[in-house]
N, C-alpha and C. Protein backbone atom coordinates (compact mmCIF):
# COMPACT_ATOMS: atom_id res chain seq x y z
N UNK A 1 20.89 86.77 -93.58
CA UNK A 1 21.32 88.03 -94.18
C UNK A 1 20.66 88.19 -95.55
N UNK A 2 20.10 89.38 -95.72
CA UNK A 2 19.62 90.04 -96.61
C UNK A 2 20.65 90.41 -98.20
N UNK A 3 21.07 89.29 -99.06
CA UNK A 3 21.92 89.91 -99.96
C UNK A 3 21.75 90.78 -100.71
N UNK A 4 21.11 91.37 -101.50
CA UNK A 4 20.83 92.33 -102.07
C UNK A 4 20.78 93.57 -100.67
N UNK A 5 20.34 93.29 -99.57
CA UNK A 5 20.30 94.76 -98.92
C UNK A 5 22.23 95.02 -98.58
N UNK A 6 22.58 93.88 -98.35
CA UNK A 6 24.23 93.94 -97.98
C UNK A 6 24.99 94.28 -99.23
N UNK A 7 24.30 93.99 -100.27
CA UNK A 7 25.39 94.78 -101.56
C UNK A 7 25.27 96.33 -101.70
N UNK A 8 23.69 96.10 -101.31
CA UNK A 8 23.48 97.99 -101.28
C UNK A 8 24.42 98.66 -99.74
N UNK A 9 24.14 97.99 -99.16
CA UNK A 9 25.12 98.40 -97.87
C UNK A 9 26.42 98.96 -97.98
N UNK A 10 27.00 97.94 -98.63
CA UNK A 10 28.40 97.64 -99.38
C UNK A 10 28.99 98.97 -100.23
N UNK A 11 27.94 98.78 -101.32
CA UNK A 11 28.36 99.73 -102.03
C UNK A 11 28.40 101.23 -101.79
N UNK A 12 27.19 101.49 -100.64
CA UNK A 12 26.78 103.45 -100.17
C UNK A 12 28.16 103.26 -99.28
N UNK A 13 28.74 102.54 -98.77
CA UNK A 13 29.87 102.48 -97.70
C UNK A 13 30.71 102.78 -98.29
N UNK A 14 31.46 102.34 -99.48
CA UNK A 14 32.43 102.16 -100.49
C UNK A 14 32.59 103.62 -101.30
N UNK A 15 31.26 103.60 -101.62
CA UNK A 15 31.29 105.25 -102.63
C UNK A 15 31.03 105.89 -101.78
N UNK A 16 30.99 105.99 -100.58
CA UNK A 16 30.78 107.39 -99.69
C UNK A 16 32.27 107.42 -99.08
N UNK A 17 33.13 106.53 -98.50
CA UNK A 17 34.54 106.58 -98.42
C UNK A 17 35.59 106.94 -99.79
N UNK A 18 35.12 106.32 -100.71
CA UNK A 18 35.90 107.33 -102.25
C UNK A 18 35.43 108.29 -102.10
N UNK A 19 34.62 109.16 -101.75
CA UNK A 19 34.11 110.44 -102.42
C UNK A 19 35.48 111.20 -101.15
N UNK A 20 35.02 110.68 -100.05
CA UNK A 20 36.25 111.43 -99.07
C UNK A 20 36.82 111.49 -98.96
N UNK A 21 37.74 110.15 -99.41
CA UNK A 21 39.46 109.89 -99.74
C UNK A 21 40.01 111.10 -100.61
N UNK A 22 39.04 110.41 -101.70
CA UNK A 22 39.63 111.50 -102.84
C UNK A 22 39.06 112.56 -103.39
N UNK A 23 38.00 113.45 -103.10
CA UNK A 23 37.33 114.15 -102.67
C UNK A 23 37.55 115.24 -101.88
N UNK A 24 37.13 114.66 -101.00
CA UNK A 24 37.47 115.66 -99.56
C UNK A 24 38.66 115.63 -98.66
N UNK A 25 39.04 114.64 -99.19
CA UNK A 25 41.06 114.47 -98.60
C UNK A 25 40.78 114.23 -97.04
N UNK A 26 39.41 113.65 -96.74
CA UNK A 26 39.67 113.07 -95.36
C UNK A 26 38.47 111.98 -95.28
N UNK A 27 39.68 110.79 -95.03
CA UNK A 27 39.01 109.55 -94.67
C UNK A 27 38.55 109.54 -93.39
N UNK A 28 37.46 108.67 -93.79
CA UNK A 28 36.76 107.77 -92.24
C UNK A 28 36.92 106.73 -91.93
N UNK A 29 37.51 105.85 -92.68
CA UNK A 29 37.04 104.76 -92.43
C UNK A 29 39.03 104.08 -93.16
N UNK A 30 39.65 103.48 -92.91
CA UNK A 30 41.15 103.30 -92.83
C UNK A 30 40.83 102.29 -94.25
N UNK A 31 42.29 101.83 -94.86
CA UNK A 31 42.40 101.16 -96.12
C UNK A 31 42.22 100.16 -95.51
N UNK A 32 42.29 98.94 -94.21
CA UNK A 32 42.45 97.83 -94.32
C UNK A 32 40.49 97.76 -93.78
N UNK A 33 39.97 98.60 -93.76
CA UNK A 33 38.81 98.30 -93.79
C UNK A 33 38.05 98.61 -95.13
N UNK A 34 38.22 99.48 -95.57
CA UNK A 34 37.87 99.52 -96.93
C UNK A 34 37.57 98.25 -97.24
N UNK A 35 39.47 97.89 -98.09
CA UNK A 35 39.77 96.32 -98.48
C UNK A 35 39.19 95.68 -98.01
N UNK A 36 38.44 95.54 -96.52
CA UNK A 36 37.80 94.50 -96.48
C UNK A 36 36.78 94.57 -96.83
N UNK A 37 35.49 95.65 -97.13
CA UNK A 37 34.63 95.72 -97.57
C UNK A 37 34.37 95.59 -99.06
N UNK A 38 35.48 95.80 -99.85
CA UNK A 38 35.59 95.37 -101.39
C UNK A 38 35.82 94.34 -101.69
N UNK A 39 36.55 93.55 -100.36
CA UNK A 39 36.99 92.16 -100.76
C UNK A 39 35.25 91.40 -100.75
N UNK A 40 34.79 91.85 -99.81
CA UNK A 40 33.00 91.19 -99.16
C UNK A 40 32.21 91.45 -100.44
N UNK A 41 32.49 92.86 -101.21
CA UNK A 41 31.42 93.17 -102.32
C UNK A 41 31.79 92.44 -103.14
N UNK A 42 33.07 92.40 -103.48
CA UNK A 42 33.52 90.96 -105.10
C UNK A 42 33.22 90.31 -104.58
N UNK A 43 32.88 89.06 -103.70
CA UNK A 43 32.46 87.91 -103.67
C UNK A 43 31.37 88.13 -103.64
N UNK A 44 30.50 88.26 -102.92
CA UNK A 44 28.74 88.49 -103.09
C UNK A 44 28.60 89.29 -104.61
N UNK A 45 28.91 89.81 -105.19
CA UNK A 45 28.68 89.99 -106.77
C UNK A 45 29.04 89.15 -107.69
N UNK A 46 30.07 88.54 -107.07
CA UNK A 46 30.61 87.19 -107.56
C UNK A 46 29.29 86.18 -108.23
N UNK A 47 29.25 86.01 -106.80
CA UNK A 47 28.13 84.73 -106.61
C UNK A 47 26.33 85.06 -106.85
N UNK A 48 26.02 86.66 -106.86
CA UNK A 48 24.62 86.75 -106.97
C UNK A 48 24.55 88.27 -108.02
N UNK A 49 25.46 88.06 -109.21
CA UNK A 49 25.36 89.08 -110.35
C UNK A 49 24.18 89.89 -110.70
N UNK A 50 22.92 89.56 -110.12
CA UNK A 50 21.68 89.93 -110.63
C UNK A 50 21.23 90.99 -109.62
N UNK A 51 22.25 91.54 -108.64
CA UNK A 51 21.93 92.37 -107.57
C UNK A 51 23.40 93.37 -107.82
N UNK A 52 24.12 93.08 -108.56
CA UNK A 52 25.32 94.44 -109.27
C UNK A 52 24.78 95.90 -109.73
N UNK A 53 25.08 96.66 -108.81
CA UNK A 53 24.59 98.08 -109.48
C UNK A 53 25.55 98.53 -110.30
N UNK A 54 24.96 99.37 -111.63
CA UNK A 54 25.84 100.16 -112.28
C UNK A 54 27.33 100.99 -111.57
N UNK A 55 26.84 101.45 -110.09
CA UNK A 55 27.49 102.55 -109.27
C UNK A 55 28.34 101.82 -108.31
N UNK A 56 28.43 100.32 -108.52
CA UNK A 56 29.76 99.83 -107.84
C UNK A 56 31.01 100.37 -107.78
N UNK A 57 31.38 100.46 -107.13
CA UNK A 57 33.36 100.61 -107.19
C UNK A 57 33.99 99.78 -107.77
N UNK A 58 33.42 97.92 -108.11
CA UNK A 58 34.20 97.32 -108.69
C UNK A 58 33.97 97.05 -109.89
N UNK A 59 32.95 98.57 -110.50
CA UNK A 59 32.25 98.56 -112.09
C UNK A 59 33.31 99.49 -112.60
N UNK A 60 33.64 100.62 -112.11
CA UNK A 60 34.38 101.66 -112.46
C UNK A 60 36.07 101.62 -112.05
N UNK A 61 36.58 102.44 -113.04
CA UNK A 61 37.65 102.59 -112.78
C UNK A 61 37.87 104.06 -112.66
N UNK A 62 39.00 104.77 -111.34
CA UNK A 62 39.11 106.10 -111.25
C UNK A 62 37.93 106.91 -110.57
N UNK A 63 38.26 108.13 -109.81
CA UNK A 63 36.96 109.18 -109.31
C UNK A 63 36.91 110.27 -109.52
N UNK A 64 36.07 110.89 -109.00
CA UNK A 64 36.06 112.23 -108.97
C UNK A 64 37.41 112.83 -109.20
N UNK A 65 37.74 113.81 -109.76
CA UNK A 65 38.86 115.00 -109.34
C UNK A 65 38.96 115.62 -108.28
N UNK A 66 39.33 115.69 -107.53
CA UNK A 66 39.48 116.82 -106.21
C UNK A 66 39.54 117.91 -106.82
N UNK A 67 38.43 118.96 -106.25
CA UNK A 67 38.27 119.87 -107.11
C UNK A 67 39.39 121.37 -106.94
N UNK A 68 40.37 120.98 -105.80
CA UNK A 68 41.25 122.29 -105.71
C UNK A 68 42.12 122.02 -106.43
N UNK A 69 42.55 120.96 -107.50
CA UNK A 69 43.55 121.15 -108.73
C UNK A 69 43.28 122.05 -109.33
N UNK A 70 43.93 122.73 -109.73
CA UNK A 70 44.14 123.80 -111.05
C UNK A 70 44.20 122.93 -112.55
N UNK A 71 43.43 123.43 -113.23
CA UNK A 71 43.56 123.06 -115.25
C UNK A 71 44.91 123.63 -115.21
N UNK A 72 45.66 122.84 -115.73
CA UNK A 72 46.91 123.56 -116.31
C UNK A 72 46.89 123.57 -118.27
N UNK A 73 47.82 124.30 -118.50
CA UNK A 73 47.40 124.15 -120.11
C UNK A 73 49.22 123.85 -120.48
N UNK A 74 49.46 123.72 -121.75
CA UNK A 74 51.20 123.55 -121.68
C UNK A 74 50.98 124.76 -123.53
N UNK A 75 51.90 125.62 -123.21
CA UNK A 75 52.57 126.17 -124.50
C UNK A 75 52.91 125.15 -125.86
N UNK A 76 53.77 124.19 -125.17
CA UNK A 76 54.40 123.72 -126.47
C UNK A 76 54.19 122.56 -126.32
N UNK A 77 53.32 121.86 -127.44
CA UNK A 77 52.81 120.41 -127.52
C UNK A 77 53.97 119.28 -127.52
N UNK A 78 52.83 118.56 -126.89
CA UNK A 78 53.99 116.76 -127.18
C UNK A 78 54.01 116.24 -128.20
N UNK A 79 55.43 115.97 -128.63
CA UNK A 79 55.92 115.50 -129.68
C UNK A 79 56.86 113.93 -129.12
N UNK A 80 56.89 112.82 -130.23
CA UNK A 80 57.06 112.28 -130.45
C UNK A 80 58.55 112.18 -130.36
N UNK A 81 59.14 111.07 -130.30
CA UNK A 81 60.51 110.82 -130.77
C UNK A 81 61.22 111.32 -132.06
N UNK A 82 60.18 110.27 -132.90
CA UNK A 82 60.56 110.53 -134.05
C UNK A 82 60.44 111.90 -134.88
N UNK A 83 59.47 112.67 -134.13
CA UNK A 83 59.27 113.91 -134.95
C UNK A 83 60.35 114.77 -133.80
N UNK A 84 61.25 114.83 -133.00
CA UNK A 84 62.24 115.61 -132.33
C UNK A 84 63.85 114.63 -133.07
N UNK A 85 63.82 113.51 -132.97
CA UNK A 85 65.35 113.13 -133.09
C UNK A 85 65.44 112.34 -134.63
N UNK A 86 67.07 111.89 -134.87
CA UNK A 86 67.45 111.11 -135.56
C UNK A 86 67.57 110.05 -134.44
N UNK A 87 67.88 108.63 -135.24
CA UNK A 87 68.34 107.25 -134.55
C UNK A 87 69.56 107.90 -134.00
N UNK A 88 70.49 109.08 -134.73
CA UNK A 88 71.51 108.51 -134.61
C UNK A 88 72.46 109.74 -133.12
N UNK A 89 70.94 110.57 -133.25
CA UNK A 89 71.08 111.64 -131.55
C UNK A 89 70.65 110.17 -130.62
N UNK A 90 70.10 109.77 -130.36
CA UNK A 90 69.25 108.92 -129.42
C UNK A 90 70.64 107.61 -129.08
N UNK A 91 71.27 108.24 -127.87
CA UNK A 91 72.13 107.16 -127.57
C UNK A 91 71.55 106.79 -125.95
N UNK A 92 70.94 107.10 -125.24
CA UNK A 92 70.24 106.94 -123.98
C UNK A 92 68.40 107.38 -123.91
N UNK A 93 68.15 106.11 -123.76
CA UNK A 93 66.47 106.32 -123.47
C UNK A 93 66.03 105.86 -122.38
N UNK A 94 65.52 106.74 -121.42
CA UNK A 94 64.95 106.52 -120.06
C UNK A 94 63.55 107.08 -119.94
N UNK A 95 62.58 105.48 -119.69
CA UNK A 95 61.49 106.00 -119.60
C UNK A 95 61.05 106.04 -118.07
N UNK A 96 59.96 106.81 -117.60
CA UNK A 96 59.07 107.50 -116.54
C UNK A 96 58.24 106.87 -116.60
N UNK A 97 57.57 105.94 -115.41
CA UNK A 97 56.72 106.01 -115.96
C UNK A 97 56.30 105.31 -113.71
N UNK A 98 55.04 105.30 -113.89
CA UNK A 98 54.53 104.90 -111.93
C UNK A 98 55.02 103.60 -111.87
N UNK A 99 55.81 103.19 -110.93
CA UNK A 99 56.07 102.55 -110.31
C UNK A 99 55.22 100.99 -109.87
N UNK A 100 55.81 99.93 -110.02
CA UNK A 100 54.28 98.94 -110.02
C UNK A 100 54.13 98.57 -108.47
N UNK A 101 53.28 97.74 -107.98
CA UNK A 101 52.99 97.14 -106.80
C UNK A 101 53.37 95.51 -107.37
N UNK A 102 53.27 95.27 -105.98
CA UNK A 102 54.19 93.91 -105.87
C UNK A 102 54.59 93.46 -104.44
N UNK A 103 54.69 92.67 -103.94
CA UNK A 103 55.01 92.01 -102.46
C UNK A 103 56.48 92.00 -102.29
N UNK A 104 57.50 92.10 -103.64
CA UNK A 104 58.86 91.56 -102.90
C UNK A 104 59.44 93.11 -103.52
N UNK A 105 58.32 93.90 -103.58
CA UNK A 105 59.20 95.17 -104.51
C UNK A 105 60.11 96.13 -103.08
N UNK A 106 61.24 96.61 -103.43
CA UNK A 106 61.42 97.25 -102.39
C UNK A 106 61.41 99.05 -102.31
N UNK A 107 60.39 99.51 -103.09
CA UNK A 107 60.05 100.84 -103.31
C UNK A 107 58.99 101.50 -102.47
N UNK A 108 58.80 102.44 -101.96
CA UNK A 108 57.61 102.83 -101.32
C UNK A 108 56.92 103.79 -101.97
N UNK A 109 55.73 104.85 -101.84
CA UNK A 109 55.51 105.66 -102.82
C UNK A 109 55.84 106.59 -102.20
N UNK A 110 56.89 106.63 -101.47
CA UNK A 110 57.85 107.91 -101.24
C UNK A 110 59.05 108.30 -101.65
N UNK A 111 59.60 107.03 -102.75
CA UNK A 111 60.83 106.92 -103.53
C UNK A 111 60.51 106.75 -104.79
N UNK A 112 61.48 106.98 -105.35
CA UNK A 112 61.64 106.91 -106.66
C UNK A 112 62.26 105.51 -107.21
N UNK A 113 61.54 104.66 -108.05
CA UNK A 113 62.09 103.78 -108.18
C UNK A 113 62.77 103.03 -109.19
N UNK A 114 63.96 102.51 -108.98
CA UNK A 114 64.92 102.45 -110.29
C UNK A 114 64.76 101.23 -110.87
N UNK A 115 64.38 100.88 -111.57
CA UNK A 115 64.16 99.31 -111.79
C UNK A 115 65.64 98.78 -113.09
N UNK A 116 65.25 97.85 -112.80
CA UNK A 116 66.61 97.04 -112.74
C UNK A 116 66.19 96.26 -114.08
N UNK A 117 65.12 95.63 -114.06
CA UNK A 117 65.21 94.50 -114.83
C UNK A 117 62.54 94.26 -115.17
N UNK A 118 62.84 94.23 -116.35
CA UNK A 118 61.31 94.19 -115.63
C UNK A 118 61.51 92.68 -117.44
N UNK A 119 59.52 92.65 -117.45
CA UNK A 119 59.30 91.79 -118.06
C UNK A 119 60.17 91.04 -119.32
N UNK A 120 60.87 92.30 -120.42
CA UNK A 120 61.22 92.10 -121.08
C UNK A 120 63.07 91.32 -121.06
N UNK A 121 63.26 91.77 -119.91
CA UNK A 121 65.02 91.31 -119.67
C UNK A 121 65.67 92.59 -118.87
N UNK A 122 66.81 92.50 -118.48
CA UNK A 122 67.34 93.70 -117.66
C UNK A 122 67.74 95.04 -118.61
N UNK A 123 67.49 96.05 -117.80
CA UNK A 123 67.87 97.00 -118.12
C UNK A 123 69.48 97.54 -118.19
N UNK A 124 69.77 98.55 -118.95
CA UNK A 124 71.18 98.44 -119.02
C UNK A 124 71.72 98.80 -117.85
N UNK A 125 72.83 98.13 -117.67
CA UNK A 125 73.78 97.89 -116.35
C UNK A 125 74.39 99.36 -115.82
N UNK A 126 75.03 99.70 -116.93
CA UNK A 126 75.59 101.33 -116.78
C UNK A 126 74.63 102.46 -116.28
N UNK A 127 73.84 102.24 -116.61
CA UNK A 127 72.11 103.44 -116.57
C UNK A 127 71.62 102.79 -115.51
N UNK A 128 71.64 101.92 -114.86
CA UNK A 128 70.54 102.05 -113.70
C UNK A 128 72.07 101.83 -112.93
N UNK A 129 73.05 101.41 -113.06
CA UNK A 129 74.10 101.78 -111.76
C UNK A 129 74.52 103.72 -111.78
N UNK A 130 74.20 104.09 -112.85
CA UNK A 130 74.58 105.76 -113.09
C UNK A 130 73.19 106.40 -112.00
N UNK A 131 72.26 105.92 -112.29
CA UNK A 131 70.92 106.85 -111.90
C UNK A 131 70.70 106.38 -109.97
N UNK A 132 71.55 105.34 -109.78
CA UNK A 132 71.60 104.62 -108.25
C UNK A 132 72.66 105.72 -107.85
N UNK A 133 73.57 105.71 -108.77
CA UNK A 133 74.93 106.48 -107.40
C UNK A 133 74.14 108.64 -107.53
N UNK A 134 73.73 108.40 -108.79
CA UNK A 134 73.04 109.86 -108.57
C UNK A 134 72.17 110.37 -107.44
N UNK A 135 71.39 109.12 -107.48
CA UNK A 135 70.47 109.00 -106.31
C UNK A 135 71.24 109.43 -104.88
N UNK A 136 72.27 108.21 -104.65
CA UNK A 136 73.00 108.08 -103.29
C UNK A 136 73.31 109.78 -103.75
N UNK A 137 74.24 109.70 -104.36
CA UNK A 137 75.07 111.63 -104.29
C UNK A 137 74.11 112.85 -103.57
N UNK A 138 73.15 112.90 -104.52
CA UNK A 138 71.72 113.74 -104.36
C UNK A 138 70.96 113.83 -102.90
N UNK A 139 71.33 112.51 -102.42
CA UNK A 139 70.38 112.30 -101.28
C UNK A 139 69.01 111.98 -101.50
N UNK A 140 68.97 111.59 -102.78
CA UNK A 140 67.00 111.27 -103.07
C UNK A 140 66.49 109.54 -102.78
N UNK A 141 65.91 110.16 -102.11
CA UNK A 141 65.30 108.51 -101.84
C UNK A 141 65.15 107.71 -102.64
N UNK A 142 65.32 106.38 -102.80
CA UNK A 142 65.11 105.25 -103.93
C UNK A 142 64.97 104.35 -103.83
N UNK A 143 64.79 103.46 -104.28
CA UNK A 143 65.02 101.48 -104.13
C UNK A 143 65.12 101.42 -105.57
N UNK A 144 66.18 100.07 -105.76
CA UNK A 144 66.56 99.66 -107.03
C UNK A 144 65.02 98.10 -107.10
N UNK A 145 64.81 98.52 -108.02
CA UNK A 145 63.48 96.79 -108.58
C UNK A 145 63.25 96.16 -109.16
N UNK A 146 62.70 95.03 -109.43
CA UNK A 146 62.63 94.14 -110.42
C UNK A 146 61.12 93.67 -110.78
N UNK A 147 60.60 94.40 -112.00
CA UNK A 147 58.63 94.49 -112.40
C UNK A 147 59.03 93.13 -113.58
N UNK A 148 58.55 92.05 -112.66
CA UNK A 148 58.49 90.67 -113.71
C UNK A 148 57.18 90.93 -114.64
N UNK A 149 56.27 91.86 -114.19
CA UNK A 149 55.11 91.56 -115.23
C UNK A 149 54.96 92.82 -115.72
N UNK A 150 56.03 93.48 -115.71
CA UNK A 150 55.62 95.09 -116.67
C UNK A 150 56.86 95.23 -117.47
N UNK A 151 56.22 96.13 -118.72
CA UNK A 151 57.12 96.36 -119.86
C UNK A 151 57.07 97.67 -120.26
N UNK A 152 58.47 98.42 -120.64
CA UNK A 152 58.30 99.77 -120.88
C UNK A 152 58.25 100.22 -122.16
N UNK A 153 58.33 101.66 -122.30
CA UNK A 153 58.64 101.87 -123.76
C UNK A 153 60.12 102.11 -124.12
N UNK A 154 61.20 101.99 -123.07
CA UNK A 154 62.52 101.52 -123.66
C UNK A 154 62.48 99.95 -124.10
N UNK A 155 61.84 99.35 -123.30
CA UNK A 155 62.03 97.84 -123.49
C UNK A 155 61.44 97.43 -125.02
N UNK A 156 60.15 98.25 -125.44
CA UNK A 156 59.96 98.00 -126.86
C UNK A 156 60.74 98.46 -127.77
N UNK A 157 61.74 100.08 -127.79
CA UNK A 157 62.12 100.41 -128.19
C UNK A 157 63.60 99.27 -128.87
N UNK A 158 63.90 98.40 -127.40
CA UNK A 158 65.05 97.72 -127.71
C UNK A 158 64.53 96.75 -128.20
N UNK A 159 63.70 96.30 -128.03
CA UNK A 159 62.95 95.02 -128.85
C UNK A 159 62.76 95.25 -130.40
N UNK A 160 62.63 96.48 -130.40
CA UNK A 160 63.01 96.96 -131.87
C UNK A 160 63.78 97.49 -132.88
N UNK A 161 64.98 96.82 -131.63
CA UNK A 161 66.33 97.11 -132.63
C UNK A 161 66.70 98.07 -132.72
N UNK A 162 66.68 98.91 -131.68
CA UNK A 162 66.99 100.30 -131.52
C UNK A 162 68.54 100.13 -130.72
N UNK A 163 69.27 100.46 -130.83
CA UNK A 163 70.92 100.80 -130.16
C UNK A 163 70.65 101.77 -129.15
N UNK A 164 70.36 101.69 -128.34
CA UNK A 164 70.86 102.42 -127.27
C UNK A 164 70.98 101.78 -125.87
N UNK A 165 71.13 102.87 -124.96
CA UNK A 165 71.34 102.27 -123.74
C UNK A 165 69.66 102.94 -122.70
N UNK A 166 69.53 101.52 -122.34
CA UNK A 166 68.00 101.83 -121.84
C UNK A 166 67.93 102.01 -120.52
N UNK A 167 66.86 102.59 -119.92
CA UNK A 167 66.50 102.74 -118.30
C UNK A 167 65.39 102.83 -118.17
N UNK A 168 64.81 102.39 -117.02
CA UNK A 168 63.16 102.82 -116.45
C UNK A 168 63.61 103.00 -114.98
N UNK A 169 62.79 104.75 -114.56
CA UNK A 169 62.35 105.03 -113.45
C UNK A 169 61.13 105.43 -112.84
N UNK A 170 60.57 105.75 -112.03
CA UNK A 170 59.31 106.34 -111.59
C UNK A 170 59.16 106.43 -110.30
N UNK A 171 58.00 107.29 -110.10
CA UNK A 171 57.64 107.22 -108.38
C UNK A 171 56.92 105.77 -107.73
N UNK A 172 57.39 105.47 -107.05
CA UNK A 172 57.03 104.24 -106.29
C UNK A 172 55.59 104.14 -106.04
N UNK A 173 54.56 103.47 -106.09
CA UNK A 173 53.06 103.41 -105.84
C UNK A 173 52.84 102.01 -104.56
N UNK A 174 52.00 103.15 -103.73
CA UNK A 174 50.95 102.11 -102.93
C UNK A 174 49.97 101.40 -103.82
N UNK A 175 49.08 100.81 -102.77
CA UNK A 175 47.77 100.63 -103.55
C UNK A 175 46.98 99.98 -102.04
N UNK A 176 45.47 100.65 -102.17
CA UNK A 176 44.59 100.28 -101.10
C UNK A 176 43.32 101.17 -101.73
N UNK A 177 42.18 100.79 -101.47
CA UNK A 177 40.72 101.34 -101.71
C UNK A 177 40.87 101.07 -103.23
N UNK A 178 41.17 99.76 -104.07
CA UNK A 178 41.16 99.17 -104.73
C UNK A 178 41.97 100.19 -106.06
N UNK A 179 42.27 100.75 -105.56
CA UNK A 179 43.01 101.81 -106.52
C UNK A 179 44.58 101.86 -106.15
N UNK A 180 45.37 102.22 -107.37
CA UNK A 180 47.32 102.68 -106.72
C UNK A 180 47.27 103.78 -106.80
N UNK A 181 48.31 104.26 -105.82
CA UNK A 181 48.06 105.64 -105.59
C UNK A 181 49.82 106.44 -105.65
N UNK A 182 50.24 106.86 -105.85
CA UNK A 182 51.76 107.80 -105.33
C UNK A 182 51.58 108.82 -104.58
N UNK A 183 52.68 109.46 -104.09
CA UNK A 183 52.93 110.59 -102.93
C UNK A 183 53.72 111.51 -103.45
N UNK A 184 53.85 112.53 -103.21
CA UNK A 184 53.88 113.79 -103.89
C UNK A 184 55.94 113.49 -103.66
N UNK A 185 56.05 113.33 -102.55
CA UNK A 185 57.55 112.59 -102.40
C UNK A 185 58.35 111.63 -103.60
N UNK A 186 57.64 111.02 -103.70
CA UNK A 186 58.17 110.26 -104.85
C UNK A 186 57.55 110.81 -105.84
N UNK A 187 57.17 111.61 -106.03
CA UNK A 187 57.10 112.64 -107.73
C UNK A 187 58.29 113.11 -107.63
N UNK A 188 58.09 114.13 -106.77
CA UNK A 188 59.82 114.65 -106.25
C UNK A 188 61.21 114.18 -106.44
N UNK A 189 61.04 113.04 -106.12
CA UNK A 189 62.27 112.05 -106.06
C UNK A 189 62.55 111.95 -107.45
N UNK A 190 61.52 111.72 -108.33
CA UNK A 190 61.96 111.22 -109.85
C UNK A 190 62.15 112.87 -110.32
N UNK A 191 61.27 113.40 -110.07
CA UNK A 191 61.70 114.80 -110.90
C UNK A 191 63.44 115.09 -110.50
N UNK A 192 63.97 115.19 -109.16
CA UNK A 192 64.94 115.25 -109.11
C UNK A 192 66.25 114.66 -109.48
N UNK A 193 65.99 112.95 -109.48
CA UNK A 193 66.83 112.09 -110.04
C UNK A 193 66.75 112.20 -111.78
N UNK A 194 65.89 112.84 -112.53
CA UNK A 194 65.91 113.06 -113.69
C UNK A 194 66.58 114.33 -113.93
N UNK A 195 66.51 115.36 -112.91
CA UNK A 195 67.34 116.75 -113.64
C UNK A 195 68.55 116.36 -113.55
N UNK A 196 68.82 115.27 -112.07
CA UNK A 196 70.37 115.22 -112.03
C UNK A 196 70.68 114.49 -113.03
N UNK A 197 70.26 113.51 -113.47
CA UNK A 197 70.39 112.74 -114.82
C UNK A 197 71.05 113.60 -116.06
N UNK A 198 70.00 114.78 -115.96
CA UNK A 198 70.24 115.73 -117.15
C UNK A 198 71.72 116.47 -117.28
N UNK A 199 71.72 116.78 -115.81
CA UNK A 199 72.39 118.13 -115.38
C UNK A 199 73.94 117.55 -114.98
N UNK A 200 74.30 115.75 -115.23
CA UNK A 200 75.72 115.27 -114.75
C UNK A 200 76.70 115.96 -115.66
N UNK A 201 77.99 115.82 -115.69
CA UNK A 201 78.99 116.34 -116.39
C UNK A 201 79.67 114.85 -117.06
């Protein structure tokens, strides 16, 4: 076998399946073949670096835009915590944020997922049992989780001596064609479990 012709192989295979995935919103070629073809290109780049093109998939991060999104623009800019509250409004902070991957996670990226406890120590008990029974009430899909290697911005917030009562949710993420991905379902799910959040009595 020809290595340098099999990396070039590799790679027109790889970037011609991203361009369609996410692109043209129709695959040819399925994720567990992909994966296997990315798994084949990291090792042969691994081992013969002097045949790595700039235009790898495993040089870059992110693709194209699909070009039927709309630019959206927003009226009223993002602001900060500190430039909207006092310490002493801020008695509940729940951050948003995608959902991690993981083998024992029990979220799909069609739920919304409530996590429980991630790198820094558990989350508060009251707030993720409040945002679980909202869930059940609502009917929104969910799994409760535990991200041993991720940290939020409540978790710094409490690390910094902040008083409140903390939470992390988000939409649940796949991951395949070396990228994570979510489903428009679990956007849903969190947008909804957050108004009800808003909107309890």
């Amino acid at each position: 076998m020809n290595i340098k012709n099999r990396i070039d192989e590799l790679i027109n295979i790889l970037n011609k399946a991203n361009y369609e995935y996410y692109v043209l919103d129709n695959p040819t070629i399925t994720d567990q073949e992909y994966d296997k073809y990315l798994r084949e290109l990291i090792v042969l780049e691994e081992k013969h670096p002097e045949y790595a093109r700039n235009d790898s998939p495993t040089q870059r991060v992110g693709s194209e835009v699909v070009s039927k999104f709309e630019k959206v623009t927003y009226d009223v800019p993002m602001l900060s915590l500190s430039d909207v509250f006092s310490e002493e409004e801020v008695k509940e902070f729940i951050s948003v944020d995608m959902g991690c991957i993981g083998e024992d996670l029990s979220c799909t990226e069609r739920d919304v997922s409530i996590c429980a406890k991630d790198s820094g120590g558990p989350y508060d008990y009251d707030i993720t049992t409040l945002m679980s029974n909202l869930a059940k009430e609502n009917n929104i899909r969910h799994a409760i989780d535990i991200y041993p290697f991720y940290g939020s911005d409540t978790g710094a917030a409490l690390k910094g001596g902040n008083n409140i009562k903390g939470g992390l949710i988000g939409p649940g993420v796949a991951h395949s064609h070396g990228m994570e991905r979510s489903h428009i379902d679990g956007v849903i799910a969190t947008f909804d479990l957050l108004r009800a959040y808003i909107d309890r009595k």
